[in-house]
Protein backbone atom coordinates (compact mmCIF):
# COMPACT_ATOMS: atom_id res chain seq x y z
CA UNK A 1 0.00 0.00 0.00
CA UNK A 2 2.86 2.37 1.10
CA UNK A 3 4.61 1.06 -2.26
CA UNK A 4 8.37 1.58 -0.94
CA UNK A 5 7.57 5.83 0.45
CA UNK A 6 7.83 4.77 3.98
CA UNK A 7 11.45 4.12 3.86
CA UNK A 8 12.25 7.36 2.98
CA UNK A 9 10.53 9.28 5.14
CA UNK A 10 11.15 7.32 7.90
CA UNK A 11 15.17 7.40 7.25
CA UNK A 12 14.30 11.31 6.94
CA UNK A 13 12.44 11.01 10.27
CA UNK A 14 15.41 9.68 11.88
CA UNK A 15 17.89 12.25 10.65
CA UNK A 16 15.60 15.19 12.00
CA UNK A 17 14.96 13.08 15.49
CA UNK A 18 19.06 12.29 15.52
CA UNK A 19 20.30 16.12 14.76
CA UNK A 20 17.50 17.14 17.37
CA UNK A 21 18.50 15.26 19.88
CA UNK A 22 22.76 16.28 19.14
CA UNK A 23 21.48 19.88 19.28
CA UNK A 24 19.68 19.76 22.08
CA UNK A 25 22.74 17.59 23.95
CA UNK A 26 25.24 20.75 22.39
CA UNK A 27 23.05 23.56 23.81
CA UNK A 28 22.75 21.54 27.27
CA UNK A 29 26.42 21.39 27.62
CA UNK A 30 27.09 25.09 26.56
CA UNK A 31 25.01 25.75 29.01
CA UNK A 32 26.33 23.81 31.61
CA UNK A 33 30.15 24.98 30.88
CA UNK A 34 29.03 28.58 30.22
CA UNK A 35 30.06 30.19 27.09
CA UNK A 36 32.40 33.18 29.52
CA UNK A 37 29.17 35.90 28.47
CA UNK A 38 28.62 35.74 32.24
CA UNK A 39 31.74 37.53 33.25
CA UNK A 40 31.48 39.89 30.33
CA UNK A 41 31.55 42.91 32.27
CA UNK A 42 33.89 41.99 35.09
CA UNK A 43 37.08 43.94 34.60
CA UNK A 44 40.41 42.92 35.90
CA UNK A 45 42.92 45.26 34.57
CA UNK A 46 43.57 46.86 37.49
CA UNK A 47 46.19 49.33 37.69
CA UNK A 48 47.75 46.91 40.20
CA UNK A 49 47.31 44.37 38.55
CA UNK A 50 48.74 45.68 35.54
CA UNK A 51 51.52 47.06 37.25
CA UNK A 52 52.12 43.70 38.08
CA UNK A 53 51.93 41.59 34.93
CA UNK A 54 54.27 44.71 33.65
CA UNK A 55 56.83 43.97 36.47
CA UNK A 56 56.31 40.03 35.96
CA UNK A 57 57.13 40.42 32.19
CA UNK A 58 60.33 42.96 32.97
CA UNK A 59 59.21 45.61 31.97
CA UNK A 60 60.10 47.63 34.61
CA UNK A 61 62.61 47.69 37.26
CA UNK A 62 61.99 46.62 40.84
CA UNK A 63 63.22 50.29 41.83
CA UNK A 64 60.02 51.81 39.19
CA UNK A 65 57.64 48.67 40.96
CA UNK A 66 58.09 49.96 43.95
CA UNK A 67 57.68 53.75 43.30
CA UNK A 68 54.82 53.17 40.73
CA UNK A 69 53.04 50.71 43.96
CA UNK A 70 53.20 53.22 46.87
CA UNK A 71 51.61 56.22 43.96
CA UNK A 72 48.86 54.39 43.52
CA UNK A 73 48.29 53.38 47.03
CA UNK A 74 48.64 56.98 48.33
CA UNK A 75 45.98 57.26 45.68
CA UNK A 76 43.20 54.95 46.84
């Protein structure tokens, strides 16, 4: 009665069922992990911390760390 149509669509039915059932797994797990959006506004450049990272790397001397340090402290 079906005369050989019911393969196909079922096949097709499959496919859709299978890639709705990977996307839904993907989005569950982005979800879970987070995608970073969260912290999106959270800034931590600091100017201590960045006078840090710039000591750390040698950019400066220990002499200019600790002069730049006690500025900003005086600052705050």
């Amino acid at each position: 009665m079906m005369m050989g149509y019911g393969f196909g669509f079922g096949m097709f039915g499959l496919i859709i069922n299978f890639l709705l059932i990977v996307g839904v797994i993907y989005l569950v797990i982005k979800w879970v992990r987070g995608d970073g959006s969260r912290n999106a506004g959270y800034n931590d450049n600091t100017p201590e911390r960045i006078l840090d990272e710039r000591f750390a790397r040698g950019e400066i001397s220990e002499e200019e760390y600790f002069r730049m340090k006690s500025i900003l402290r005086d600052r705050m």
